[in-house]
N, C-alpha and C. Protein backbone atom coordinates (compact mmCIF):
# COMPACT_ATOMS: atom_id res chain seq x y z
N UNK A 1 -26.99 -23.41 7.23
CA UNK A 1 -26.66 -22.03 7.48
C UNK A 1 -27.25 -21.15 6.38
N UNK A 2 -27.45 -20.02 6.74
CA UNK A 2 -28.67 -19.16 5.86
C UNK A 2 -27.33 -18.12 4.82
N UNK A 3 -27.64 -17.93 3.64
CA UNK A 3 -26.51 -17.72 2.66
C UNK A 3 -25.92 -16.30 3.06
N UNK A 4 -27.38 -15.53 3.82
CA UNK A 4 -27.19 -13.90 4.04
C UNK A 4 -26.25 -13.67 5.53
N UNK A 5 -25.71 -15.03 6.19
CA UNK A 5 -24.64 -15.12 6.97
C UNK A 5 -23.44 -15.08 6.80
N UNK A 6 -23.19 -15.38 5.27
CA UNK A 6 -22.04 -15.00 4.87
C UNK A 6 -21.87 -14.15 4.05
N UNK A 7 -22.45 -12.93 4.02
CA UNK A 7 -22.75 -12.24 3.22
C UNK A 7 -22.28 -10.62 4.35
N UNK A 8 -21.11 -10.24 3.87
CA UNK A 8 -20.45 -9.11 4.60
C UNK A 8 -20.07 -7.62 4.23
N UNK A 9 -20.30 -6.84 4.70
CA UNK A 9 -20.24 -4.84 3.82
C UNK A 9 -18.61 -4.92 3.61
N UNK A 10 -18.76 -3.53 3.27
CA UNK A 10 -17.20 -2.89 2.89
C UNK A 10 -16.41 -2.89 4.10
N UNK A 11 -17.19 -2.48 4.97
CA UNK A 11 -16.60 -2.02 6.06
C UNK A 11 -15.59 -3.66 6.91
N UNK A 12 -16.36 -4.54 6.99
CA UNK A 12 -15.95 -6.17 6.78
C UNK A 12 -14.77 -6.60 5.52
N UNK A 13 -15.32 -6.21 4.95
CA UNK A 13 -14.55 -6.75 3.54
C UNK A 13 -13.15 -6.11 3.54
N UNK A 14 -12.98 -5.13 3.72
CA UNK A 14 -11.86 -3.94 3.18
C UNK A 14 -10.66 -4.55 4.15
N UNK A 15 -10.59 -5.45 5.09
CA UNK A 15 -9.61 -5.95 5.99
C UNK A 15 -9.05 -7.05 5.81
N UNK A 16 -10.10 -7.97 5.71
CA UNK A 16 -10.00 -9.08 5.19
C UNK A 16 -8.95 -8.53 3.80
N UNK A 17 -9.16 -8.37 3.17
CA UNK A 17 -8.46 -8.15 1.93
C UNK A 17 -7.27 -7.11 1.56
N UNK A 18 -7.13 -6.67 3.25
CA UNK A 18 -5.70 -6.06 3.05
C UNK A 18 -5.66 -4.42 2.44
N UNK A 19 -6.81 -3.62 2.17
CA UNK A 19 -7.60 -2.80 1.32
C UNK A 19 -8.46 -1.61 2.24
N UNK A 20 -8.15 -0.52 1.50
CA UNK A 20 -9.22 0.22 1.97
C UNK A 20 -10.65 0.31 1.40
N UNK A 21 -11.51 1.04 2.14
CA UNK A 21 -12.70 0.93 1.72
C UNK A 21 -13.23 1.52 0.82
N UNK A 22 -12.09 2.56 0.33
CA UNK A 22 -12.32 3.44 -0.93
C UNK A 22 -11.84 2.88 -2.40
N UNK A 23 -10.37 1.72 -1.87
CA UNK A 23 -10.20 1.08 -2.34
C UNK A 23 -10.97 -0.16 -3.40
N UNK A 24 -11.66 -0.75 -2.39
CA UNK A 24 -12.57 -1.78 -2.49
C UNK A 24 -13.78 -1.20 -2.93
N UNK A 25 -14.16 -0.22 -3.09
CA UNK A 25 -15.45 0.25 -4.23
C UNK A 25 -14.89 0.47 -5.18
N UNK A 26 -13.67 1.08 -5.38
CA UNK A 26 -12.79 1.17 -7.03
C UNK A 26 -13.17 0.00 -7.58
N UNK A 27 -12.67 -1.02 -6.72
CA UNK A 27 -13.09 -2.72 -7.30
C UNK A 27 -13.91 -2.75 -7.85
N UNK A 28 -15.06 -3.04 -7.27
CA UNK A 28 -16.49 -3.14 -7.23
C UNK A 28 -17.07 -2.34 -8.51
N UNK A 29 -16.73 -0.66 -8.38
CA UNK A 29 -17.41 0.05 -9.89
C UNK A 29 -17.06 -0.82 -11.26
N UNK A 30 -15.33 -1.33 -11.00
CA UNK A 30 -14.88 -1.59 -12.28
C UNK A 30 -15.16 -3.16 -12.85
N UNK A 31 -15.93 -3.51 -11.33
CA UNK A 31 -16.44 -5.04 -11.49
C UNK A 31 -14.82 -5.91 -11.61
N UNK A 32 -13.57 -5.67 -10.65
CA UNK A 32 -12.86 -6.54 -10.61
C UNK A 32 -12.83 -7.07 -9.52
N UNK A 33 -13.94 -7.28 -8.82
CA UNK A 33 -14.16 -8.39 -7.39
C UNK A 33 -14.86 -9.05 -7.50
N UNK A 34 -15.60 -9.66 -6.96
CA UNK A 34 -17.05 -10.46 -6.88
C UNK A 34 -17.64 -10.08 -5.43
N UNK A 35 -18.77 -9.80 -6.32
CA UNK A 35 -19.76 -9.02 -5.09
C UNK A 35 -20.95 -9.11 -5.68
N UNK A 36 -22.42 -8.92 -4.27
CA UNK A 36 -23.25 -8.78 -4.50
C UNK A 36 -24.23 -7.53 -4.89
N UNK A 37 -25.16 -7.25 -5.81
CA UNK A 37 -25.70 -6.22 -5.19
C UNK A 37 -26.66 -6.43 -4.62
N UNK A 38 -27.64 -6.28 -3.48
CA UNK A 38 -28.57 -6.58 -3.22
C UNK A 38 -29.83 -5.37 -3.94
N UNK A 39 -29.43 -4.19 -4.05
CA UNK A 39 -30.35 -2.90 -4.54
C UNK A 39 -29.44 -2.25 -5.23
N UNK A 40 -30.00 -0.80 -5.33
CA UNK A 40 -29.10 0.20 -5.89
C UNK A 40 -27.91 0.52 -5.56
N UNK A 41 -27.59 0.83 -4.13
CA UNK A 41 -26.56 1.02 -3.56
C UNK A 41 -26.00 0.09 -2.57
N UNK A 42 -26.74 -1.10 -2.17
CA UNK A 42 -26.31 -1.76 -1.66
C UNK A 42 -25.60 -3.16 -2.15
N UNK A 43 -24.14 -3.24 -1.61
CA UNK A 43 -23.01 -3.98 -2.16
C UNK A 43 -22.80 -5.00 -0.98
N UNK A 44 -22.74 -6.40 -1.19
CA UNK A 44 -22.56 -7.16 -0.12
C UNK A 44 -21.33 -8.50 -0.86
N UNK A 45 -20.72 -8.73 0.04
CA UNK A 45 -19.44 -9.23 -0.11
C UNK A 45 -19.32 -10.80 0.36
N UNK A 46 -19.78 -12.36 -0.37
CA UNK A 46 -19.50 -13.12 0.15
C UNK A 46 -18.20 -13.53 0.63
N UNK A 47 -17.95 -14.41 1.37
CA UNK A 47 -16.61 -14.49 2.43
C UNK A 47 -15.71 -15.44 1.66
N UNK A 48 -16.68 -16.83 1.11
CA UNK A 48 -16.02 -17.77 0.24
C UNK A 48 -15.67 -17.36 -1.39
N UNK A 49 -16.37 -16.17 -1.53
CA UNK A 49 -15.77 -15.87 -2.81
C UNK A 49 -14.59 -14.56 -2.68
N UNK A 50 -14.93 -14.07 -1.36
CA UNK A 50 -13.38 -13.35 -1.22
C UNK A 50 -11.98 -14.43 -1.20
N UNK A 51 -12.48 -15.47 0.01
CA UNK A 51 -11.26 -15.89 -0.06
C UNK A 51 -10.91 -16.50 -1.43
N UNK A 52 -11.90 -17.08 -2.49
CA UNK A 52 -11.24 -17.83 -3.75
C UNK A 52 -10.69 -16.60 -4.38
N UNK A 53 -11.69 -15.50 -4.75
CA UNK A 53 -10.42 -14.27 -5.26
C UNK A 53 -8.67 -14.27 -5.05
N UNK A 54 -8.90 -14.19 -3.26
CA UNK A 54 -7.51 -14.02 -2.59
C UNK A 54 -6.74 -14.94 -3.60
N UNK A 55 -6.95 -15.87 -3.54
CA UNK A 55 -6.38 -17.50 -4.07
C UNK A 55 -6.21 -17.28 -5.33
N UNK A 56 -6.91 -16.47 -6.27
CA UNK A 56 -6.96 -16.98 -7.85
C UNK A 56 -6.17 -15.65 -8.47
N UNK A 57 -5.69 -14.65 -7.22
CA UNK A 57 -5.03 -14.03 -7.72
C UNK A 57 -3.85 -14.11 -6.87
N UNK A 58 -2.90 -14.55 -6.44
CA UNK A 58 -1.64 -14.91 -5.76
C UNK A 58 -0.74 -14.66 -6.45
N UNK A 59 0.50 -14.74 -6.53
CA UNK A 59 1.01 -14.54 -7.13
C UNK A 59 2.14 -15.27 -6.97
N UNK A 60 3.23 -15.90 -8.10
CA UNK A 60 4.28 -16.60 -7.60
C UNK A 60 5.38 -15.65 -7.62
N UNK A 61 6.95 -16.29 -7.28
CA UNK A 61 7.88 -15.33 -7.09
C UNK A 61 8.46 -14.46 -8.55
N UNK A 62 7.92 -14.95 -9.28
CA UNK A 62 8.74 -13.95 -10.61
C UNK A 62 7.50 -12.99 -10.74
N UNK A 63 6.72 -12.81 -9.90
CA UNK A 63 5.52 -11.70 -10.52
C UNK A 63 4.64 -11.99 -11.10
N UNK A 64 4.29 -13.38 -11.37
CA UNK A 64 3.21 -13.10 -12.29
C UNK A 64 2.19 -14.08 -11.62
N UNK A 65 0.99 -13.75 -11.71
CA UNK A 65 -0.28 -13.87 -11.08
C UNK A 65 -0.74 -15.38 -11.55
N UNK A 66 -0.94 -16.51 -11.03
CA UNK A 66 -1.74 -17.79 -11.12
C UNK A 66 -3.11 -17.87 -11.45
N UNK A 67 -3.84 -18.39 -12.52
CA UNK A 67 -4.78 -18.46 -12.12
C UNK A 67 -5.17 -20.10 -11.74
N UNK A 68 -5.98 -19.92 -11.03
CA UNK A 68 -6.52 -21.49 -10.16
C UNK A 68 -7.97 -21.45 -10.55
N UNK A 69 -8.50 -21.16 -11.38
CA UNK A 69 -9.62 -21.81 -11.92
C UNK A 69 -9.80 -21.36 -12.81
């Protein structure tokens, strides 16, 4: 499978992750996601590193955030 298949916009991304899309560039400027850039303005979002995000930031029941890797 070709890598730019899993490779998804804001507009994709921002759901998956529970998030708006204005949201999810806040991310992105402050570099607390993982993302691609492909150019200047273009931001592309792998799927397997969203979901490990999802995962490495979870959280257990007293509040405080896990990390898993």
């Amino acid at each position: 499978m070709d890598q730019s298949e899993n490779l998804i916009d804001y507009h994709e991304a921002a759901p998956i992750l529970g998030l708006t899309e204005g949201t999810l560039r806040s991310l992105v400027s402050r570099s607390q996601i993982p993302y691609v850039r492909l150019s200047g303005r273009i931001v592309r979002f792998s799927r397997r590193s969203l979901q490990e995000w999802i995962s490495s930031h979870s959280v257990t029941g007293g509040g405080k955030a896990v990390s898993r890797g």
